[in-house]
PDB file of N, CA and C in Angstrom:
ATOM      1  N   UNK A   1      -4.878  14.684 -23.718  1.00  0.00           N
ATOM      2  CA  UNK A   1      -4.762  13.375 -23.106  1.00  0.00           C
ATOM      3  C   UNK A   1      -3.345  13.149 -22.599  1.00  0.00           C
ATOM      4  N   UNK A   2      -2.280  13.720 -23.461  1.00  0.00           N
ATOM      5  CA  UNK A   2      -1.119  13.383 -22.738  1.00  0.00           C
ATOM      6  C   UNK A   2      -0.575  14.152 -21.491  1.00  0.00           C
ATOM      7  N   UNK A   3      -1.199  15.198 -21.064  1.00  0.00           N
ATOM      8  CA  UNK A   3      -1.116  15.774 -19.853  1.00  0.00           C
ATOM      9  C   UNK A   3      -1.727  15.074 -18.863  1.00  0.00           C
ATOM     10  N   UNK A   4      -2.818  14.124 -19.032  1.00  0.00           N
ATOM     11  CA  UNK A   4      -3.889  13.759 -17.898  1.00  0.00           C
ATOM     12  C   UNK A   4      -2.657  12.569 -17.542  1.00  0.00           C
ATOM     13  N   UNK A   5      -2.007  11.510 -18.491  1.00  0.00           N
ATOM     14  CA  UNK A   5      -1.562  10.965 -18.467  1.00  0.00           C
ATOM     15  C   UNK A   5       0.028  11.278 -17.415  1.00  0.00           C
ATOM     16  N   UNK A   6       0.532  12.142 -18.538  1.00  0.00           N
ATOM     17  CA  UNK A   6       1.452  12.770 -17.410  1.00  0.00           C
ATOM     18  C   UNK A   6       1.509  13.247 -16.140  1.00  0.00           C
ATOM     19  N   UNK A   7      -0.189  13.820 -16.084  1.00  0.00           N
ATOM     20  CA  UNK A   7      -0.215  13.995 -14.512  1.00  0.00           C
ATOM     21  C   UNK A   7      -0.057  12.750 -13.530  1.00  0.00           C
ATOM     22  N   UNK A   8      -1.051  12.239 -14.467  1.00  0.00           N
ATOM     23  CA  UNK A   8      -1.157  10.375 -13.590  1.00  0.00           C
ATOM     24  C   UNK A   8       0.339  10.009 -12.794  1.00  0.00           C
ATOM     25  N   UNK A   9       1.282   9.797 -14.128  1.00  0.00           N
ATOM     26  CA  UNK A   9       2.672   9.549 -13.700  1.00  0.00           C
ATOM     27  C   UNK A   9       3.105  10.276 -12.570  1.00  0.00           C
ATOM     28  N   UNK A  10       3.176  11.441 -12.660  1.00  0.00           N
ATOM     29  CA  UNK A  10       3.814  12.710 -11.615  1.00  0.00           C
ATOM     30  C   UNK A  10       3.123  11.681 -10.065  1.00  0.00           C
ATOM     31  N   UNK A  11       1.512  11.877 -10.379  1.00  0.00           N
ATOM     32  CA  UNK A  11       1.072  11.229  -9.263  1.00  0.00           C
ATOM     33  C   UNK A  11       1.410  10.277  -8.543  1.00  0.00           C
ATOM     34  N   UNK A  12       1.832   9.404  -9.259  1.00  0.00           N
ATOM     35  CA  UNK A  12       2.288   8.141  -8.954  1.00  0.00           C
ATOM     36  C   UNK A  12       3.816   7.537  -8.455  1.00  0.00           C
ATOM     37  N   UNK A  13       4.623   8.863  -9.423  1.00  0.00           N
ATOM     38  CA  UNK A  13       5.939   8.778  -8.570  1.00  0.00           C
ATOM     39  C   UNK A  13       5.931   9.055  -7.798  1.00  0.00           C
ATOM     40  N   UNK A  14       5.134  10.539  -6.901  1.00  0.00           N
ATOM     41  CA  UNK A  14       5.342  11.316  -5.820  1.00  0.00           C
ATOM     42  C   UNK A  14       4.770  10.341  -4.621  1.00  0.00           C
ATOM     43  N   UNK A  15       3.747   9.400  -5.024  1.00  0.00           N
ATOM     44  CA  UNK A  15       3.174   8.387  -3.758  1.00  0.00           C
ATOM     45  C   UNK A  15       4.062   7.292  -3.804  1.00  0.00           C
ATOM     46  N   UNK A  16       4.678   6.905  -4.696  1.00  0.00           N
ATOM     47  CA  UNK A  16       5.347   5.701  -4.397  1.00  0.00           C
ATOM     48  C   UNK A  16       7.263   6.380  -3.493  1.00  0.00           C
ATOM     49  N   UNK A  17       7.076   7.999  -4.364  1.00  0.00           N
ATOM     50  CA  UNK A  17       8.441   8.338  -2.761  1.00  0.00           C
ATOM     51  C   UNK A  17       7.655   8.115  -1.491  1.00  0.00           C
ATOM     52  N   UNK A  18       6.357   9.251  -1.480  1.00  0.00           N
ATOM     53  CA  UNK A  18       5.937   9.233  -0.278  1.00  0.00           C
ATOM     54  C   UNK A  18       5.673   7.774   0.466  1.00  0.00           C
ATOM     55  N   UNK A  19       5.400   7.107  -0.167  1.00  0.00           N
ATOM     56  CA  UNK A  19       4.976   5.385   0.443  1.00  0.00           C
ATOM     57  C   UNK A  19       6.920   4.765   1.035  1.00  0.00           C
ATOM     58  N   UNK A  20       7.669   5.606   0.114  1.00  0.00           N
ATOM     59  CA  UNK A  20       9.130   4.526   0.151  1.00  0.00           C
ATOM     60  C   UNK A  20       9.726   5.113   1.619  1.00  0.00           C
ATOM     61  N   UNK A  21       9.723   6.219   1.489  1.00  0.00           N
ATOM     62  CA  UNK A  21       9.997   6.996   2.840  1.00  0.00           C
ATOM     63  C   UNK A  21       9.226   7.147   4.195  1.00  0.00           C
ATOM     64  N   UNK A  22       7.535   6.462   4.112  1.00  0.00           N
ATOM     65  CA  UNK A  22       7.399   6.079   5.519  1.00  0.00           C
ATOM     66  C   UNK A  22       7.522   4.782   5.641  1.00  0.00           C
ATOM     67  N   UNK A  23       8.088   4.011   4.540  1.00  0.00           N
ATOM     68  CA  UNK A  23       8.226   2.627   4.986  1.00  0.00           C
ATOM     69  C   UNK A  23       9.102   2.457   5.283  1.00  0.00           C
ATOM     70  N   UNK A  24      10.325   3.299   4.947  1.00  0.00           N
ATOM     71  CA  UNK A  24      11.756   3.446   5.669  1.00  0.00           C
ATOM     72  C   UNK A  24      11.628   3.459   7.040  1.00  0.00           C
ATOM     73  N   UNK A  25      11.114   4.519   7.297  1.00  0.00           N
ATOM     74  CA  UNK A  25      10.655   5.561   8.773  1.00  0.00           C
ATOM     75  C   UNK A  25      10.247   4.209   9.677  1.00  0.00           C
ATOM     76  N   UNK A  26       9.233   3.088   9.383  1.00  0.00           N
ATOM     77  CA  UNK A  26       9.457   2.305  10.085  1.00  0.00           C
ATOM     78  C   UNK A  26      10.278   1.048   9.865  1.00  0.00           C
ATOM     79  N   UNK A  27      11.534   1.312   9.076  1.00  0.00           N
ATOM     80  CA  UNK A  27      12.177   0.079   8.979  1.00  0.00           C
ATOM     81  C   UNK A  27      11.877  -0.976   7.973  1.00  0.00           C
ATOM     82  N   UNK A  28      10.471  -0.787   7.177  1.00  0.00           N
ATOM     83  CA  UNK A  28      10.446  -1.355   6.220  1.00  0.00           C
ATOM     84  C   UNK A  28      10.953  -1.566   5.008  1.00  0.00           C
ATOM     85  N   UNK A  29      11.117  -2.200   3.756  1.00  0.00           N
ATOM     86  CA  UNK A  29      11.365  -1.563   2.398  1.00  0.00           C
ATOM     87  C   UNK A  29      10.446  -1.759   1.584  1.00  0.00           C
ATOM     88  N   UNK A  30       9.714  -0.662   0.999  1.00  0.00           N
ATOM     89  CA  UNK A  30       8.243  -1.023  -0.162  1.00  0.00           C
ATOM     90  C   UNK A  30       8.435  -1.679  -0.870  1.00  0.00           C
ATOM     91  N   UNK A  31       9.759  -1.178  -1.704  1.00  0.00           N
ATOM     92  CA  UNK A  31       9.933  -1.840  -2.897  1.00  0.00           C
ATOM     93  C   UNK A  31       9.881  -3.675  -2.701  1.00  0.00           C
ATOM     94  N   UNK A  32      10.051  -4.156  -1.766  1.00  0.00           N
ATOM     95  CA  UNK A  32      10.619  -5.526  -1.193  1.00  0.00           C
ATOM     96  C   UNK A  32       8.944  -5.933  -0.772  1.00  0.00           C
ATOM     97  N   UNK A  33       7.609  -5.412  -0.585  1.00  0.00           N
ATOM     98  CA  UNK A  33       6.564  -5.855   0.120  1.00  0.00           C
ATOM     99  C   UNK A  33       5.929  -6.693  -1.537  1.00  0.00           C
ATOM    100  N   UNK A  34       5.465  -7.632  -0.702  1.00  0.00           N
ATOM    101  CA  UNK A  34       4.654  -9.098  -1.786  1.00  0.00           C
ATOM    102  C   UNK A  34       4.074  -7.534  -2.769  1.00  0.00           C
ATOM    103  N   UNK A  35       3.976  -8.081  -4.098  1.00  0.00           N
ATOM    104  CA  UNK A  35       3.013  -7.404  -4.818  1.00  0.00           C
ATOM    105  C   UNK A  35       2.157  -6.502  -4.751  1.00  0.00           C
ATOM    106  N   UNK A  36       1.202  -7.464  -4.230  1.00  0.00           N
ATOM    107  CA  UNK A  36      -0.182  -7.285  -4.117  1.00  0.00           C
ATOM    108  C   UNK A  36      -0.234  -6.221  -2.700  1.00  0.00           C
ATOM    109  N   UNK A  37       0.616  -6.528  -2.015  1.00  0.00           N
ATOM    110  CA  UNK A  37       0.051  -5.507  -0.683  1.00  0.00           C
ATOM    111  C   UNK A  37       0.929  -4.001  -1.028  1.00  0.00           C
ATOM    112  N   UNK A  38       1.538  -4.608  -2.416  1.00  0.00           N
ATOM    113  CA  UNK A  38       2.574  -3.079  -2.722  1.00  0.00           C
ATOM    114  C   UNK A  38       1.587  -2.042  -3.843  1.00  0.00           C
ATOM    115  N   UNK A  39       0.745  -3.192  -4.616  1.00  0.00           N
ATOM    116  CA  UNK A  39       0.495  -2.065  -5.556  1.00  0.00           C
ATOM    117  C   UNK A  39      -0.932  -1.676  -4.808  1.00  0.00           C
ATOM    118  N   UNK A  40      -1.417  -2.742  -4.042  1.00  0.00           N
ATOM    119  CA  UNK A  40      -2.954  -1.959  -3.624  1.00  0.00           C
ATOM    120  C   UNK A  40      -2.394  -0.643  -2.513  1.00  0.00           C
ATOM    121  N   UNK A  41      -1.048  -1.084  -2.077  1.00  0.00           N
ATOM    122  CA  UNK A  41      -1.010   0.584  -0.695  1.00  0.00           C
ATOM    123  C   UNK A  41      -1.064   1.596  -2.265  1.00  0.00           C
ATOM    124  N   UNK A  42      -0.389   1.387  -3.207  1.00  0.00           N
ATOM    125  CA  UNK A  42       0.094   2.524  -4.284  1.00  0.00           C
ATOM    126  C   UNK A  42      -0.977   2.712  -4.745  1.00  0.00           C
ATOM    127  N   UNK A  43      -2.423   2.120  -4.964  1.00  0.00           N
ATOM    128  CA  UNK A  43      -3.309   2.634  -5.310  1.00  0.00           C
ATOM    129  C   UNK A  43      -4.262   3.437  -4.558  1.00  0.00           C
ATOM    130  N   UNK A  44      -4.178   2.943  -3.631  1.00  0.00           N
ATOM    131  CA  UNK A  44      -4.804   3.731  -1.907  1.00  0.00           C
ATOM    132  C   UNK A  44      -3.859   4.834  -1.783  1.00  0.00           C
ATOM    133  N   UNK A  45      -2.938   5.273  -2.083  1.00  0.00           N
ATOM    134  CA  UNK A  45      -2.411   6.058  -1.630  1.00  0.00           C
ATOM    135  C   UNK A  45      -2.825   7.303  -3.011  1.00  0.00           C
ATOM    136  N   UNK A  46      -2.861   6.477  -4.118  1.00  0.00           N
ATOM    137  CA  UNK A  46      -3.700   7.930  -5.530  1.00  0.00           C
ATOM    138  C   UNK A  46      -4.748   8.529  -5.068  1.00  0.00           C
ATOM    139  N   UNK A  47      -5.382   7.641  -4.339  1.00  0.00           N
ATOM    140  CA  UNK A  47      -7.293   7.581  -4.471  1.00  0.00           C
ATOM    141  C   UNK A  47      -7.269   8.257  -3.119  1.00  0.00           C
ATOM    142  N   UNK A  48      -6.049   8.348  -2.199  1.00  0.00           N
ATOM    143  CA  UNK A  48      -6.825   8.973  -0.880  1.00  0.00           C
ATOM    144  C   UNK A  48      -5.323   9.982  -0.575  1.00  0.00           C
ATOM    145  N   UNK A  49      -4.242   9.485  -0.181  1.00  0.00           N
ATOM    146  CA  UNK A  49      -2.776  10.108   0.347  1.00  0.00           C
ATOM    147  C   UNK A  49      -2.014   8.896   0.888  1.00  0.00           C
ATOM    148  N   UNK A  50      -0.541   9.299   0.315  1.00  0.00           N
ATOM    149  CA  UNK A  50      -0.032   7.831   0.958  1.00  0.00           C
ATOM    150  C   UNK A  50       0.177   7.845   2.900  1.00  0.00           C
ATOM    151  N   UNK A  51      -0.401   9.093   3.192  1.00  0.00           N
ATOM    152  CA  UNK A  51      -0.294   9.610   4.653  1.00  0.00           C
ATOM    153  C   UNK A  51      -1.690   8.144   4.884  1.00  0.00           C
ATOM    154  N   UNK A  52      -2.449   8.511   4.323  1.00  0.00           N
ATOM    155  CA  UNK A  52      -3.784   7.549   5.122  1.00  0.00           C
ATOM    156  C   UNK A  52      -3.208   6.416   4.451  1.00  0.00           C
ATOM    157  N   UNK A  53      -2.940   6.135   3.539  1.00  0.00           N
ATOM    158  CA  UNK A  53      -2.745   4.800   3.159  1.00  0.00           C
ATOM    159  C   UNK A  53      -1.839   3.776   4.301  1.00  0.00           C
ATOM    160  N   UNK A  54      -1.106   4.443   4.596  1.00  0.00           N
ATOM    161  CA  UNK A  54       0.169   4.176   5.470  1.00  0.00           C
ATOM    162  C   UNK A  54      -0.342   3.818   7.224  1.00  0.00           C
ATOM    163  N   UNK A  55      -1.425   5.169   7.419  1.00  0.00           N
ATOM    164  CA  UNK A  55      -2.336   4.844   8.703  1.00  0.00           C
ATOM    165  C   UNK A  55      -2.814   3.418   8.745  1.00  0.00           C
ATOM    166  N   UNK A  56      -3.604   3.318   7.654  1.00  0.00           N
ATOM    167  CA  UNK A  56      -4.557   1.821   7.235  1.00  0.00           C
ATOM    168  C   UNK A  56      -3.580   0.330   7.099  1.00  0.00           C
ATOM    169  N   UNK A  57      -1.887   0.914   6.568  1.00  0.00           N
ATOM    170  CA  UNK A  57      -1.274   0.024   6.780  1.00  0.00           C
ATOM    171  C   UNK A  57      -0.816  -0.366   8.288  1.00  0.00           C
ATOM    172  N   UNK A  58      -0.275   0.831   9.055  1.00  0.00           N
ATOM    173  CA  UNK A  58       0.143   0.420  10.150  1.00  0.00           C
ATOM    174  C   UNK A  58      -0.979  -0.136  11.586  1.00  0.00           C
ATOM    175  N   UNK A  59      -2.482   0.250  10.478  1.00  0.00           N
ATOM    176  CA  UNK A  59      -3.307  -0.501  11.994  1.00  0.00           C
ATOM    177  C   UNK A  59      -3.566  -1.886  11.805  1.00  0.00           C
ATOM    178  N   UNK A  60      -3.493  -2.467   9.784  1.00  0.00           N
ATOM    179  CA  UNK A  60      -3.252  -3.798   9.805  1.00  0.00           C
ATOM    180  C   UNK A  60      -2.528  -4.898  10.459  1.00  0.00           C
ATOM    181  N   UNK A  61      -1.392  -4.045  10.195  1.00  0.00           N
ATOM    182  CA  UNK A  61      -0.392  -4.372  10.898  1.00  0.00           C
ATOM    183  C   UNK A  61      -0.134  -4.570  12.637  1.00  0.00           C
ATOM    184  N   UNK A  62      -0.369  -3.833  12.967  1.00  0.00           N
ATOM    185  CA  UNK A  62      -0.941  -3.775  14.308  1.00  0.00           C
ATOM    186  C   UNK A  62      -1.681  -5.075  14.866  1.00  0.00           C
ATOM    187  N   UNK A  63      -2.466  -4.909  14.305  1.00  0.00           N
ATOM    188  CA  UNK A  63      -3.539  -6.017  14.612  1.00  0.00           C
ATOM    189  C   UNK A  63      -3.338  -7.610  14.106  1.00  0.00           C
ATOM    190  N   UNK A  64      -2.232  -7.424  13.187  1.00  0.00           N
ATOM    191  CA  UNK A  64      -1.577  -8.927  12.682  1.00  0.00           C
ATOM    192  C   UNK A  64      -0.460  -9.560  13.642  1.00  0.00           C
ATOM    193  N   UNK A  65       0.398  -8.203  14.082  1.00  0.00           N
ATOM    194  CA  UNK A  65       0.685  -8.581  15.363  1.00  0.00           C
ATOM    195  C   UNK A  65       0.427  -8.955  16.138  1.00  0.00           C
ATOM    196  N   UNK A  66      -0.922  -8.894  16.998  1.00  0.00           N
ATOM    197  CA  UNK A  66      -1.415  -9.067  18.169  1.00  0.00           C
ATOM    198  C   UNK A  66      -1.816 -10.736  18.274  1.00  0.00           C
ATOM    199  N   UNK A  67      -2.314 -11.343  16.782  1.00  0.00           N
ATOM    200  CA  UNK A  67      -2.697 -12.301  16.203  1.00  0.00           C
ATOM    201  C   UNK A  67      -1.922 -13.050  16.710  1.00  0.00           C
ATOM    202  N   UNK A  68      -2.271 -14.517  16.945  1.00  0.00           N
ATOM    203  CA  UNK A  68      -1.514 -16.130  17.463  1.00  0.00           C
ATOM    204  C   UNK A  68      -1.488 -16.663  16.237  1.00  0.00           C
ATOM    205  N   UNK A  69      -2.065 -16.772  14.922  1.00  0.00           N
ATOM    206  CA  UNK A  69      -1.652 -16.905  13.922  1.00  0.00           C
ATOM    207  C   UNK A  69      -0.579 -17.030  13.677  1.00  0.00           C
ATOM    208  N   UNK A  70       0.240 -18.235  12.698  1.00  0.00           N
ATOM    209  CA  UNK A  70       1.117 -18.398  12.064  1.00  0.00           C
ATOM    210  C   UNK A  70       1.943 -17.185  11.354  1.00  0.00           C
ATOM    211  N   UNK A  71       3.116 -17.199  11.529  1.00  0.00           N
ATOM    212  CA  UNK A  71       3.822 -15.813   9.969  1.00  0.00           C
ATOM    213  C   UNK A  71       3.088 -16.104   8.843  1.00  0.00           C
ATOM    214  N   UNK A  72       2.993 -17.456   8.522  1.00  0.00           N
ATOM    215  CA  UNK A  72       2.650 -17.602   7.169  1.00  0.00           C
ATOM    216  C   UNK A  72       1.250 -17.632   7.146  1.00  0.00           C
ATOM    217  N   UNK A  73       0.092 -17.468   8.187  1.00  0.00           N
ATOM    218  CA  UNK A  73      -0.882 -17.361   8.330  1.00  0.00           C
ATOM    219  C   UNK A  73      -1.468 -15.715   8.189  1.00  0.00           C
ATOM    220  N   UNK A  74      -0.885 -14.915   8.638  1.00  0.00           N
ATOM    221  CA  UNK A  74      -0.387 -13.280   8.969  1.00  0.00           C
ATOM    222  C   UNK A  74      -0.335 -13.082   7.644  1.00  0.00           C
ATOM    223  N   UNK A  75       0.918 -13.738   7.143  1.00  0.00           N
ATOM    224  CA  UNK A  75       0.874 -13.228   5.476  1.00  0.00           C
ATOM    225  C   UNK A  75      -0.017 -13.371   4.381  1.00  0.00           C
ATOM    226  N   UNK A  76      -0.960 -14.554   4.587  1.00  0.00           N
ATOM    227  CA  UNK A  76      -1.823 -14.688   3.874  1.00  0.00           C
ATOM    228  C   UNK A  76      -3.214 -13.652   3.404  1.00  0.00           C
ATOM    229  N   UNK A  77      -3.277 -13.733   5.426  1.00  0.00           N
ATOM    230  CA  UNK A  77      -4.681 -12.811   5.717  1.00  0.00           C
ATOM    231  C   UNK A  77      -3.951 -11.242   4.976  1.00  0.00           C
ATOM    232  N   UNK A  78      -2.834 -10.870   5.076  1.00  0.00           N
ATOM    233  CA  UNK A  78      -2.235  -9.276   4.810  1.00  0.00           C
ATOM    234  C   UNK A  78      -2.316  -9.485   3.448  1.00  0.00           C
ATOM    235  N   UNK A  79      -2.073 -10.410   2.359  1.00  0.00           N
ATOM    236  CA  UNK A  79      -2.359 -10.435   0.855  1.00  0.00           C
ATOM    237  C   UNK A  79      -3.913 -10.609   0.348  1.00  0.00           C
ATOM    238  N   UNK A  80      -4.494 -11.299   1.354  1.00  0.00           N
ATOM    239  CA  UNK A  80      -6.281 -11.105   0.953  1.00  0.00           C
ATOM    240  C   UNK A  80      -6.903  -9.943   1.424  1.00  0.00           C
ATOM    241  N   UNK A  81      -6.065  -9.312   2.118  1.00  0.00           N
ATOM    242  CA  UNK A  81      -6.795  -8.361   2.314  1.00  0.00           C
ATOM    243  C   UNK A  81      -6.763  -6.806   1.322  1.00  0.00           C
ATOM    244  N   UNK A  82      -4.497  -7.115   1.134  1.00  0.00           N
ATOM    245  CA  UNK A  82      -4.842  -6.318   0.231  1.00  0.00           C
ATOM    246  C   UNK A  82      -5.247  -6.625  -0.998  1.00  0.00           C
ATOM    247  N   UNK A  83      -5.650  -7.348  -1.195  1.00  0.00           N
ATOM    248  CA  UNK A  83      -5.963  -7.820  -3.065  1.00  0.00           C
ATOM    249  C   UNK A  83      -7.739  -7.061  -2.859  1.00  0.00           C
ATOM    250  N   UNK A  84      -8.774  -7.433  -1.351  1.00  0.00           N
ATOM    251  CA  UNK A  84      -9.454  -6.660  -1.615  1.00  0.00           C
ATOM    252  C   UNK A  84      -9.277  -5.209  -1.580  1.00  0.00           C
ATOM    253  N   UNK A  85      -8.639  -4.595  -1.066  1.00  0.00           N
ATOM    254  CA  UNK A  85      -8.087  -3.200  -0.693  1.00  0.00           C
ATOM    255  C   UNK A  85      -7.861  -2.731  -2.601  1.00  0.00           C
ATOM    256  N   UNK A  86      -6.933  -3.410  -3.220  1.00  0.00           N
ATOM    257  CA  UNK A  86      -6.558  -3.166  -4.557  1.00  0.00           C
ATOM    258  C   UNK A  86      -8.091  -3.065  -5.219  1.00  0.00           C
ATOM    259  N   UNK A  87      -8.777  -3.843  -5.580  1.00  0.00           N
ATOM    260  CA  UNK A  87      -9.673  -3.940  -5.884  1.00  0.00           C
ATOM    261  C   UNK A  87     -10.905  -2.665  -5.616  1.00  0.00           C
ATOM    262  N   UNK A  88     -10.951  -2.575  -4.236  1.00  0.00           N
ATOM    263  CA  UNK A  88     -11.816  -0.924  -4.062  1.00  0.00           C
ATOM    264  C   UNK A  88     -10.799   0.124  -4.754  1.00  0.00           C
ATOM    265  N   UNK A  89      -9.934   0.287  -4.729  1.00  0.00           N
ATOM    266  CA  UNK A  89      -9.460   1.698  -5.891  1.00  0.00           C
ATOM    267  C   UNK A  89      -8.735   1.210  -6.955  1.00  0.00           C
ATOM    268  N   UNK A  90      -9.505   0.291  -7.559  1.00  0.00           N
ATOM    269  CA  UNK A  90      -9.439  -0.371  -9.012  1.00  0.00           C
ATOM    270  C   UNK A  90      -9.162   1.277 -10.549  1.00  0.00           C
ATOM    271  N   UNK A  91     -10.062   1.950  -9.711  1.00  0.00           N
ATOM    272  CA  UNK A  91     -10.147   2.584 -10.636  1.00  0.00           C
ATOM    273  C   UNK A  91      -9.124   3.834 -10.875  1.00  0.00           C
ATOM    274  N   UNK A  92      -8.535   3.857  -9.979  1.00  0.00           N
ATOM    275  CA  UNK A  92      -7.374   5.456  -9.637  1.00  0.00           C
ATOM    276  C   UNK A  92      -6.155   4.848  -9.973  1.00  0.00           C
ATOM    277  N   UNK A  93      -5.528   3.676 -10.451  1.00  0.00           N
ATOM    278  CA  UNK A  93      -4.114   2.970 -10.902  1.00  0.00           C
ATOM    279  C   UNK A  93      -4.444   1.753 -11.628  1.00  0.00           C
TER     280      UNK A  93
END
């Protein structure tokens, strides 16, 4: 058990570099994103790669842009969405 565990960890540091360094790449900082849209990318990124996770972030994004929506309207819809996002890979973090 303490290897599965340890693997877990290993896993989890290596996606949260991989997540910190394409959020750099576009100017972002992970560590700094609301919670909820930080730990559901970190769980999407166990359950699939933080490469797709990051895709799925930047077409949200995309498309929140394009939006006439409020910032604070933008931010809302980007935390409900990831809280459902967290929720589908409930089980991998």
């Amino acid at each position: 058990m303490g290897n599965i565990m340890f693997e877990t960890l290993e896993q989890a540091t290596q996606a949260q570099r991989e997540l910190t360094a394409a959020f750099e790449a576009i100017g972002m900082n992970f560590s700094k994103l609301n919670p909820i849209v930080h730990n559901a990318l970190l769980k999407e990124a166990l359950a699939t790669s933080a490469g797709s996770a990051m895709a799925n972030f930047n077409e949200v994004l995309s498309t929140l842009q394009e939006s006439t929506a409020s910032e604070e309207g933008k931010l809302g819809v980007l935390r409900e969405f990831y809280a459902y996002r967290a929720r589908q890979f409930s089980d991998w973090a």
